[in-house]
C-alpha atoms as a PDB file:
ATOM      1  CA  UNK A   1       0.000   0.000   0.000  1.00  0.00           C
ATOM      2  CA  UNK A   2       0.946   3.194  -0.649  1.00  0.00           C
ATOM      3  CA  UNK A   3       2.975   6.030   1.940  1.00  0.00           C
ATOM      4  CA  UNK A   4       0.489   8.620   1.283  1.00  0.00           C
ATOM      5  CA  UNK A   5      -3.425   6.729   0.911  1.00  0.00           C
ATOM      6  CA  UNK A   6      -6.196   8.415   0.410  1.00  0.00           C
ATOM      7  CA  UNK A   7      -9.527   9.251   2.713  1.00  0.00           C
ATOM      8  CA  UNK A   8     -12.005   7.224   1.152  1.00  0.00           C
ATOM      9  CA  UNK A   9     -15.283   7.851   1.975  1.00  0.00           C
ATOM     10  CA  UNK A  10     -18.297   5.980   2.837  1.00  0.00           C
ATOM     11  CA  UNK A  11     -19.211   5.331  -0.798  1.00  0.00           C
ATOM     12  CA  UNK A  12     -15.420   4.002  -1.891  1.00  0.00           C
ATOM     13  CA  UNK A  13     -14.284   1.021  -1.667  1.00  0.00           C
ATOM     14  CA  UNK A  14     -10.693  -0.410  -1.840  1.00  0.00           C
ATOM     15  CA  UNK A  15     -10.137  -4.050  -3.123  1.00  0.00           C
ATOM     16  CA  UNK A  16      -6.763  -5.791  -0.753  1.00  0.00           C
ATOM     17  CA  UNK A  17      -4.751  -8.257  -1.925  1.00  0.00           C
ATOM     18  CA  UNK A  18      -5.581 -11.824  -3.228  1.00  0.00           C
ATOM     19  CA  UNK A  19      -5.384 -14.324  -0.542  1.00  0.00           C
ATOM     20  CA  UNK A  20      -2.665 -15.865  -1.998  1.00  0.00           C
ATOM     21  CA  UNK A  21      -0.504 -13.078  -1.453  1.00  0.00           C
ATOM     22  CA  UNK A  22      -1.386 -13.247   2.443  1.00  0.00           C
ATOM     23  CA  UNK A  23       1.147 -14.617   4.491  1.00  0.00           C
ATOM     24  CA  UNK A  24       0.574 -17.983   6.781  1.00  0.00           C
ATOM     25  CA  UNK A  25      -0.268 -15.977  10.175  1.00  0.00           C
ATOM     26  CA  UNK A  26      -2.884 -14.320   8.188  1.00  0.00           C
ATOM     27  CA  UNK A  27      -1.105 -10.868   7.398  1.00  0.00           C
ATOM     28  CA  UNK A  28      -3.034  -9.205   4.658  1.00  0.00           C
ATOM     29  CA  UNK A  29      -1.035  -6.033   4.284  1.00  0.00           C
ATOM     30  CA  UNK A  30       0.126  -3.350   6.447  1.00  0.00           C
ATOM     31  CA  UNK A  31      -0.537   0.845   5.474  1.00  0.00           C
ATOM     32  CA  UNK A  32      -3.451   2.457   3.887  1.00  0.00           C
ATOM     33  CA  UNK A  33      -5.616   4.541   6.970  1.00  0.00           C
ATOM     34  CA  UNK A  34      -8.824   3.923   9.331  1.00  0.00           C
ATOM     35  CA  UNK A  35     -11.403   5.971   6.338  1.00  0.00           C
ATOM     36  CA  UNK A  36     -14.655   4.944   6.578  1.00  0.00           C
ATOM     37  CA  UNK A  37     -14.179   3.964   2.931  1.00  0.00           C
ATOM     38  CA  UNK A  38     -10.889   1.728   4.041  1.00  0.00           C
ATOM     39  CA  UNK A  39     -12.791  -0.199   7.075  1.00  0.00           C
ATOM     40  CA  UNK A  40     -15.603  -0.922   5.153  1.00  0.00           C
ATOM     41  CA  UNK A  41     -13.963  -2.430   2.690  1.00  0.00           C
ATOM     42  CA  UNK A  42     -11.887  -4.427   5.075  1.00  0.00           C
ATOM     43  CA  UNK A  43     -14.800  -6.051   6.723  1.00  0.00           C
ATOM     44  CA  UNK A  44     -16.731  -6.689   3.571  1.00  0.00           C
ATOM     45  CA  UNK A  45     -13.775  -8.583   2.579  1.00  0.00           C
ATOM     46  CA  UNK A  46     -13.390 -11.026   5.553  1.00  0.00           C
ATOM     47  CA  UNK A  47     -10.502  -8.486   7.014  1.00  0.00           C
ATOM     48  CA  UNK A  48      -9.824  -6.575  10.322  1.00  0.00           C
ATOM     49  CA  UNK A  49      -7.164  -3.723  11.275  1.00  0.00           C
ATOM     50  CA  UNK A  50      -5.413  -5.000  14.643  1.00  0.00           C
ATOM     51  CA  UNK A  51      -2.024  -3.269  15.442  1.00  0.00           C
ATOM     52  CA  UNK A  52      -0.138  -1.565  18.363  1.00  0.00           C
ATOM     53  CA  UNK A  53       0.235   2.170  19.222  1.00  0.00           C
ATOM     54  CA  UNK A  54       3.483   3.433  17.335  1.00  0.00           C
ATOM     55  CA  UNK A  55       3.444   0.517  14.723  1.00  0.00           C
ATOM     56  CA  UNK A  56       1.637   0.695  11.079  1.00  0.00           C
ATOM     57  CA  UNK A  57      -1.906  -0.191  10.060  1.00  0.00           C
ATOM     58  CA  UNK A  58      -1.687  -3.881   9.896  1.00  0.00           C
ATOM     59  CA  UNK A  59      -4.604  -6.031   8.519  1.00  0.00           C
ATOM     60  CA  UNK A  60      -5.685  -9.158   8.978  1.00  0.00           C
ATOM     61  CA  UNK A  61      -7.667 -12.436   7.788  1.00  0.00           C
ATOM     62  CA  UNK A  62      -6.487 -15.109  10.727  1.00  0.00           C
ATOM     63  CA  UNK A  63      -6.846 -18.787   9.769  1.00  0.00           C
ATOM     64  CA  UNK A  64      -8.820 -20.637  11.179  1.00  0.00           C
ATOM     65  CA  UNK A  65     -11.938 -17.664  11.807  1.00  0.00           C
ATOM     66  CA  UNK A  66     -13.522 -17.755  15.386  1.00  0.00           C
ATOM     67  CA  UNK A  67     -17.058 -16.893  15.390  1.00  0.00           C
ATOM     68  CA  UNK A  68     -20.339 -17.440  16.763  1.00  0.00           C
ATOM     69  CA  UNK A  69     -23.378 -18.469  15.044  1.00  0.00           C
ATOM     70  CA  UNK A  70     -26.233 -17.221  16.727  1.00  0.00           C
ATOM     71  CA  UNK A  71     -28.574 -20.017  16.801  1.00  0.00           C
ATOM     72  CA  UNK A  72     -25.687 -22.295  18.367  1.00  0.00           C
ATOM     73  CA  UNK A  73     -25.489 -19.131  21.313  1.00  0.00           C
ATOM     74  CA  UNK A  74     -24.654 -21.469  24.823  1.00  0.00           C
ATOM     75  CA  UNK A  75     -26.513 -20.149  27.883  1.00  0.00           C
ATOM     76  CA  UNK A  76     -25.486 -21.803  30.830  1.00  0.00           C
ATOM     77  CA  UNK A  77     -27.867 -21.952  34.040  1.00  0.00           C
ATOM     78  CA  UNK A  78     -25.879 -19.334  36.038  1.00  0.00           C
ATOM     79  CA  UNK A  79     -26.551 -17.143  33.796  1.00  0.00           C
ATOM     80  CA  UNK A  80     -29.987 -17.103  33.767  1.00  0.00           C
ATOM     81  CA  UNK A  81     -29.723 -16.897  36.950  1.00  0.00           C
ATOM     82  CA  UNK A  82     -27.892 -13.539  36.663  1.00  0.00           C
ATOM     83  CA  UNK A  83     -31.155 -12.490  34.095  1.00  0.00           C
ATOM     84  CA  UNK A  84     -33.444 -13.298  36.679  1.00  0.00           C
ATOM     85  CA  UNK A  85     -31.729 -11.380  39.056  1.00  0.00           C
ATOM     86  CA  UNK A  86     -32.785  -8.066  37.161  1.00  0.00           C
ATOM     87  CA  UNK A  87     -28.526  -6.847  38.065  1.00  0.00           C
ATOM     88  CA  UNK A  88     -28.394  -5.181  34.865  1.00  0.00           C
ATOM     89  CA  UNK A  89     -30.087  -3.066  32.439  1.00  0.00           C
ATOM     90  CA  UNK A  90     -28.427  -3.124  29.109  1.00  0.00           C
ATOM     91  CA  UNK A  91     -29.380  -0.863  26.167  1.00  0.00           C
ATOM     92  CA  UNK A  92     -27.350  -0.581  22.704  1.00  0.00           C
ATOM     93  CA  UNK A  93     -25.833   2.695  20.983  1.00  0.00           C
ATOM     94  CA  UNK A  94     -26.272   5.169  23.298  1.00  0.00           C
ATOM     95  CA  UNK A  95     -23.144   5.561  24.878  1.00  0.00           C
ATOM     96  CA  UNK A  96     -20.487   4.373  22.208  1.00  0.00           C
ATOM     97  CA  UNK A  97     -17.983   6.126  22.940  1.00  0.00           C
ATOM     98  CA  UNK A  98     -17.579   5.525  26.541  1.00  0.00           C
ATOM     99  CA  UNK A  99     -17.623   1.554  25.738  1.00  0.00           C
ATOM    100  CA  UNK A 100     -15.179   2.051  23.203  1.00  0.00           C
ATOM    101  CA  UNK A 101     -12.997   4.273  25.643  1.00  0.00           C
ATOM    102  CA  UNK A 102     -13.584   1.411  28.140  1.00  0.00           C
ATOM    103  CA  UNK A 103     -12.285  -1.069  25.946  1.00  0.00           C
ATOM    104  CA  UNK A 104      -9.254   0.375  24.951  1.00  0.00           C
ATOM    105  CA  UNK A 105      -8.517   0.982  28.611  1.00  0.00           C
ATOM    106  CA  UNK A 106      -9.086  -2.562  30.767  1.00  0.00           C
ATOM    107  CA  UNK A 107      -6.190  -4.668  31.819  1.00  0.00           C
ATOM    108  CA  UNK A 108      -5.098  -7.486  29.417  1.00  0.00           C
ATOM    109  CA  UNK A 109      -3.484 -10.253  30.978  1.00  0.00           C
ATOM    110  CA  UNK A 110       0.131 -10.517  28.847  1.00  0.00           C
ATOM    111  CA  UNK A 111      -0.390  -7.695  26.806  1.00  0.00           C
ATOM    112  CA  UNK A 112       1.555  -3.929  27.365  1.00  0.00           C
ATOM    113  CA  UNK A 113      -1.182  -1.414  26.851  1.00  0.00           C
ATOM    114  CA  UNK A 114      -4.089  -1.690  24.241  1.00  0.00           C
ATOM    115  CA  UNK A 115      -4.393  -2.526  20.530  1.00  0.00           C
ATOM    116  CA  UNK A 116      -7.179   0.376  20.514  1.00  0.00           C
ATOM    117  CA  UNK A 117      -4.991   3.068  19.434  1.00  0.00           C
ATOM    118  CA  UNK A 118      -6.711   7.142  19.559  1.00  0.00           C
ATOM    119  CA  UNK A 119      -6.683   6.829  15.863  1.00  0.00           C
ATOM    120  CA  UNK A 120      -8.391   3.828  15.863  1.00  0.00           C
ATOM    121  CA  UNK A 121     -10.863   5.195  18.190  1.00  0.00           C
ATOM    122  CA  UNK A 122     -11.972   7.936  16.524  1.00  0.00           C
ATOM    123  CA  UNK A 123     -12.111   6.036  13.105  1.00  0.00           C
ATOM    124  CA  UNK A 124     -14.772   3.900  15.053  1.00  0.00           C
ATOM    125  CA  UNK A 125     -16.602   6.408  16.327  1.00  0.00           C
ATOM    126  CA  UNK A 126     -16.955   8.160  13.080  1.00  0.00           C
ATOM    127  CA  UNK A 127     -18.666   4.450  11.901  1.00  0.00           C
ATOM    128  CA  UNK A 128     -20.872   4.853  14.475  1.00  0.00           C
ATOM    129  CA  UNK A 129     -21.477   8.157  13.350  1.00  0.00           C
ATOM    130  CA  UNK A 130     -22.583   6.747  10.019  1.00  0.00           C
ATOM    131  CA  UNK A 131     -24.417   4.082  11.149  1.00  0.00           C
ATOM    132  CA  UNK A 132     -22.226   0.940  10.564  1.00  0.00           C
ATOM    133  CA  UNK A 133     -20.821   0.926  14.372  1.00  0.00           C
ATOM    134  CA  UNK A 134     -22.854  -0.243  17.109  1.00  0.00           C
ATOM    135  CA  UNK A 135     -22.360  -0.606  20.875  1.00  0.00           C
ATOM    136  CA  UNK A 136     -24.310  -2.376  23.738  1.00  0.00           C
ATOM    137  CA  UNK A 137     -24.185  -0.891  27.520  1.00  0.00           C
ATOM    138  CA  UNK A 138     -24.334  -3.021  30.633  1.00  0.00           C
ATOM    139  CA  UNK A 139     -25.348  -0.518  32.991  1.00  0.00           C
ATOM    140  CA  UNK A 140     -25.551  -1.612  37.489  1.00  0.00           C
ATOM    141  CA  UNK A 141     -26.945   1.127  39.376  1.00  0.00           C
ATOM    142  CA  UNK A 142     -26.655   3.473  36.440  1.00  0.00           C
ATOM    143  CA  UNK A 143     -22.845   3.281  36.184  1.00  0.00           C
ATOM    144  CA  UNK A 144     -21.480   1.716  32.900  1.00  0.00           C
ATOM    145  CA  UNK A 145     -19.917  -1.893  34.168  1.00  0.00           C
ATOM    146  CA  UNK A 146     -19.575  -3.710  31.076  1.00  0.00           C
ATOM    147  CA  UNK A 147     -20.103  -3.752  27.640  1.00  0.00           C
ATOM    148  CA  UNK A 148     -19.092  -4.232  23.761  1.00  0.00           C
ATOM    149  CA  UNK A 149     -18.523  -3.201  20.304  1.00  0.00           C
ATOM    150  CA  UNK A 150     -18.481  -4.033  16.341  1.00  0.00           C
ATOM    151  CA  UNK A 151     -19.640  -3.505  13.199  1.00  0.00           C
ATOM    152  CA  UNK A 152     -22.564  -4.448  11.075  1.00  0.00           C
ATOM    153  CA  UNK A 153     -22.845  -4.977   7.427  1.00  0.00           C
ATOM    154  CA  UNK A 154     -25.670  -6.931   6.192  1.00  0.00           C
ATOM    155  CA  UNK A 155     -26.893  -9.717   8.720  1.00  0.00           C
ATOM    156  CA  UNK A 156     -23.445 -10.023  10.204  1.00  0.00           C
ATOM    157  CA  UNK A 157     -21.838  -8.368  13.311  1.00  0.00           C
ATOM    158  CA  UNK A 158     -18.251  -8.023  13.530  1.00  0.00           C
ATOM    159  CA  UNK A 159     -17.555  -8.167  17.149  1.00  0.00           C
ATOM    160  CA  UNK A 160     -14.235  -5.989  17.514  1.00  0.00           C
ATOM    161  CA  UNK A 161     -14.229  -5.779  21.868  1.00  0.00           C
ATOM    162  CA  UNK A 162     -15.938  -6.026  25.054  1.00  0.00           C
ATOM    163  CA  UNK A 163     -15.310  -5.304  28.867  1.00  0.00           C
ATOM    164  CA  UNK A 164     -16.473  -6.008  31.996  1.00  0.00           C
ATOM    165  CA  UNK A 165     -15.620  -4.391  35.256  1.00  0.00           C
ATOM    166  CA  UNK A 166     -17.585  -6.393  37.194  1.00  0.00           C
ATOM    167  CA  UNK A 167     -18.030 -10.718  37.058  1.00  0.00           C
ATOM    168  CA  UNK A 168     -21.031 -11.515  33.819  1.00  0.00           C
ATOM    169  CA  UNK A 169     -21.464  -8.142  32.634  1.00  0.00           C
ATOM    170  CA  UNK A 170     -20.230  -8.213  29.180  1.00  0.00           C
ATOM    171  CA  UNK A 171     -21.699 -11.956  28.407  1.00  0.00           C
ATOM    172  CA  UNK A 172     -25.223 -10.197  29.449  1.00  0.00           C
ATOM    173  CA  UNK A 173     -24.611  -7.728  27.356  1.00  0.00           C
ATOM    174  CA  UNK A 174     -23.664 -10.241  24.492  1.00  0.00           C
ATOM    175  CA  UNK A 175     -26.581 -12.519  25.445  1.00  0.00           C
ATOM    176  CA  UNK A 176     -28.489  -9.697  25.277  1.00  0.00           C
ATOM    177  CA  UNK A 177     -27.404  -8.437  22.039  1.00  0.00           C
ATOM    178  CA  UNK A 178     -27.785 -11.816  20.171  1.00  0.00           C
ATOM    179  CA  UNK A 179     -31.741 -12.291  21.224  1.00  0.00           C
ATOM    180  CA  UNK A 180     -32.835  -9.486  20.698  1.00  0.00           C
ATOM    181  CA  UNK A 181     -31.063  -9.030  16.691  1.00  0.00           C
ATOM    182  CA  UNK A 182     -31.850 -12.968  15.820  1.00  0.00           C
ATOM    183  CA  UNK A 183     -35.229 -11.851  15.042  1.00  0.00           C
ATOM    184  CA  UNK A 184     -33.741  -9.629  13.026  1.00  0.00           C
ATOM    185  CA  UNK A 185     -32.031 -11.210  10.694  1.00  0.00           C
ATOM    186  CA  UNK A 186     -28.779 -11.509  12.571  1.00  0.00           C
ATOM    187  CA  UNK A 187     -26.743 -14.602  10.817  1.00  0.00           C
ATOM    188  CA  UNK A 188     -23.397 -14.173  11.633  1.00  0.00           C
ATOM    189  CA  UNK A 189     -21.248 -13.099  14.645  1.00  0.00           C
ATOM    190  CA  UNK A 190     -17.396 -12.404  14.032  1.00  0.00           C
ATOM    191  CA  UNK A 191     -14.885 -13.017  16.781  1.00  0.00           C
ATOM    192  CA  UNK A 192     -11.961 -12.998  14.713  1.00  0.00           C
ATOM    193  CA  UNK A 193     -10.093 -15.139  16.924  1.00  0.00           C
ATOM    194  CA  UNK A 194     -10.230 -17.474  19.724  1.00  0.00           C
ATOM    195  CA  UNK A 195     -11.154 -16.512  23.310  1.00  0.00           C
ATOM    196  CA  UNK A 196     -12.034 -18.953  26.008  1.00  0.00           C
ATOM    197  CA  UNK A 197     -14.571 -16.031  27.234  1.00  0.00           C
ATOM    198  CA  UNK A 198     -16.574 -16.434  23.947  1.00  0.00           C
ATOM    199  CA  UNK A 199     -15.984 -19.750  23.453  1.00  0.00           C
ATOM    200  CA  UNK A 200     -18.335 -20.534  26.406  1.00  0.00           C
ATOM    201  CA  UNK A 201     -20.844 -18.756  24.863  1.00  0.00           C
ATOM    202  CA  UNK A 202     -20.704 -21.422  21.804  1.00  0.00           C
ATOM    203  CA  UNK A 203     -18.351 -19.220  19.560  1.00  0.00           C
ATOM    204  CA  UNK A 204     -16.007 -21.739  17.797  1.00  0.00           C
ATOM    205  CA  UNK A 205     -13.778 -21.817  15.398  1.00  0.00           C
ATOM    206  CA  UNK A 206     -14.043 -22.773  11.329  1.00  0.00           C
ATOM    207  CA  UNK A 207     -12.011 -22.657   8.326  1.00  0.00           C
ATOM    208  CA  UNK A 208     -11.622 -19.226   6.667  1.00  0.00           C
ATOM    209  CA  UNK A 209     -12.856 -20.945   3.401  1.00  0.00           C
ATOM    210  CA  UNK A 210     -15.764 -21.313   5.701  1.00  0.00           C
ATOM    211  CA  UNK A 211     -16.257 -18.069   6.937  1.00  0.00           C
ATOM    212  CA  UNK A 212     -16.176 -16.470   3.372  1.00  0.00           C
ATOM    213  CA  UNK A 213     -19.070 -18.885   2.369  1.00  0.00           C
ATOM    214  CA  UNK A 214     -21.292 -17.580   5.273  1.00  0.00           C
ATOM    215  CA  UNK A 215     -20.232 -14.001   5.221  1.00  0.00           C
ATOM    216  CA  UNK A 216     -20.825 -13.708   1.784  1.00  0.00           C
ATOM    217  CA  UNK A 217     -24.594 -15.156   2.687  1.00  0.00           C
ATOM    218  CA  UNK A 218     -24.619 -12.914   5.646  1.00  0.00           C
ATOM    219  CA  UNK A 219     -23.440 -10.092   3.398  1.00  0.00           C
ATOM    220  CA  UNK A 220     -26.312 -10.715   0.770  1.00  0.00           C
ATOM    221  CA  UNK A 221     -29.034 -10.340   3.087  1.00  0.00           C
ATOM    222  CA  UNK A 222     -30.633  -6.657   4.636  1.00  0.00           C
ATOM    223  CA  UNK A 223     -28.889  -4.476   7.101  1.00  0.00           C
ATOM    224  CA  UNK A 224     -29.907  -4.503  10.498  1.00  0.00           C
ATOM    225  CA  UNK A 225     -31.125  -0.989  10.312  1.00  0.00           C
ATOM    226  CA  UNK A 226     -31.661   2.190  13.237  1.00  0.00           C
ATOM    227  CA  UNK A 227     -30.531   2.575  16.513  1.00  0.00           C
ATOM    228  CA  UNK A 228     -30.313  -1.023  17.979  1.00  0.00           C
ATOM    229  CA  UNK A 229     -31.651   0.041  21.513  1.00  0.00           C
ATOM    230  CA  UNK A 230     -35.637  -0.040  19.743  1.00  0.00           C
ATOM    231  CA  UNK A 231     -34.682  -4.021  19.269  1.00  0.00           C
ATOM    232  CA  UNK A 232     -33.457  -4.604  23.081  1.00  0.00           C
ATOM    233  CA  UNK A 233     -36.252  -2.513  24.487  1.00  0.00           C
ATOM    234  CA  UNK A 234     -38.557  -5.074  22.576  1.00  0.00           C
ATOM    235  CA  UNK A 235     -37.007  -7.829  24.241  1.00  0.00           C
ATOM    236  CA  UNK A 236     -39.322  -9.933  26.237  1.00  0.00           C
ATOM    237  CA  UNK A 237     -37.527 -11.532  29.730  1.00  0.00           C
ATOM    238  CA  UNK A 238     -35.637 -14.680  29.697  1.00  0.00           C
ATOM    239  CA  UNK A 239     -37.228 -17.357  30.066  1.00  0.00           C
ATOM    240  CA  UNK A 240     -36.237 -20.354  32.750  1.00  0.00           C
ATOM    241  CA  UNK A 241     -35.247 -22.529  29.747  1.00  0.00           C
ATOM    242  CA  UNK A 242     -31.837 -23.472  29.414  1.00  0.00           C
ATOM    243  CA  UNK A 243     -30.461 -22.697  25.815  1.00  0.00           C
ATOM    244  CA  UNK A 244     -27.543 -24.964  25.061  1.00  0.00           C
END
């Protein structure tokens, strides 16, 4: 890619390299910028930014692809148990940037500082902005405890980070999140790569050849349009049923 790459806009799109020009860790290319234009390309295209502060714009397409399929979401007993408790109250997209803020601050066990650089920031909230970024609050006693991020094209969500200050408030924010956009048309979660924390929730991992088949479905299908809060508001309670 180019030193000096242009802002593209919402409506531009920029085609990456071939996957056989990607290198075995998944490496797709490193340069270009955060544009709207740029990240919605990447995502269309099965690809993610993920770099450190001080390095360049490096994207990638990891093999194998960790995701979650929403029908296959795992909710154990304790956590309905949690639900029932009426702890939280979680809304979506009305706080964004204080979740995103929250995620690029928490403490990562093994990792010096955050992959969430400013730049980075911004370029999501300016997503948001437009419509294509979503976030979901976990709220206890009106403080913000937990929560998560991603973006949306078509029926899939790519889920770029969460948080939790305090023990099952990001999963009920994810739990949350997932019943209330099924309805919807939601087909597809992205995790981009393996976490134990999702991985109790049913996420698992696939081939990439995989994903590409059921993100180009996912891709084909309508938006999941508005502010996402109208679809958790319309959420009845959960139910005693165990969903495995």
């Amino acid at each position: 890619m180019a030193r000096k790459f242009p802002y593209l806009g919402e409506g531009e799109r920029f085609r990456f390299p071939p996957e056989s020009e990607w290198t075995p860790e998944g490496v797709v290319g490193i340069g270009g910028n955060l544009s709207p234009g740029m990240l919605l390309s990447a995502y269309s295209q099965g690809i993610f930014p993920w770099y450190s502060p001080g390095e360049p714009i490096t994207w990638w397409s990891p093999e194998p692809r960790f995701v979650l399929l929403p029908e296959r979401l795992h909710v154990a007993h304790s956590m309905h148990k949690v639900f029932n408790s009426s702890r939280f109250t979680v809304s979506a997209d009305s706080q964004f940037r204080e979740v995103i803020g929250s995620c690029q601050s928490r403490y990562r066990p093994g990792q010096n500082g955050t992959w969430i650089t400013g730049e980075m920031l911004e370029a999501y909230v300016e997503l948001h902005r437009l419509g294509y970024a979503h976030s979901v609050e976990v709220l206890e006693d009106g403080k913000l405890v937990g929560g998560l991020y991603g973006v949306s094209l078509g029926s899939c969500f790519f889920g770029e980070s969460m948080f939790s200050h305090v023990n099952n408030a990001s999963k009920v924010g994810l739990i949350t999140l997932v019943r209330a956009l099924l309805p919807q048309g939601l087909s597809l979660i992205d995790s981009q790569v393996y976490t134990r924390h999702l991985e109790s929730l049913g996420a698992e991992e696939i081939p990439r050849s995989k994903f590409f088949e059921v993100l180009r479905t996912a891709l084909s299908g309508p938006a999941i349009a508005g502010d996402w809060d109208q679809y958790l508001k319309a959420l009845p309670p959960m139910n005693s049923r165990r969903i495995d």
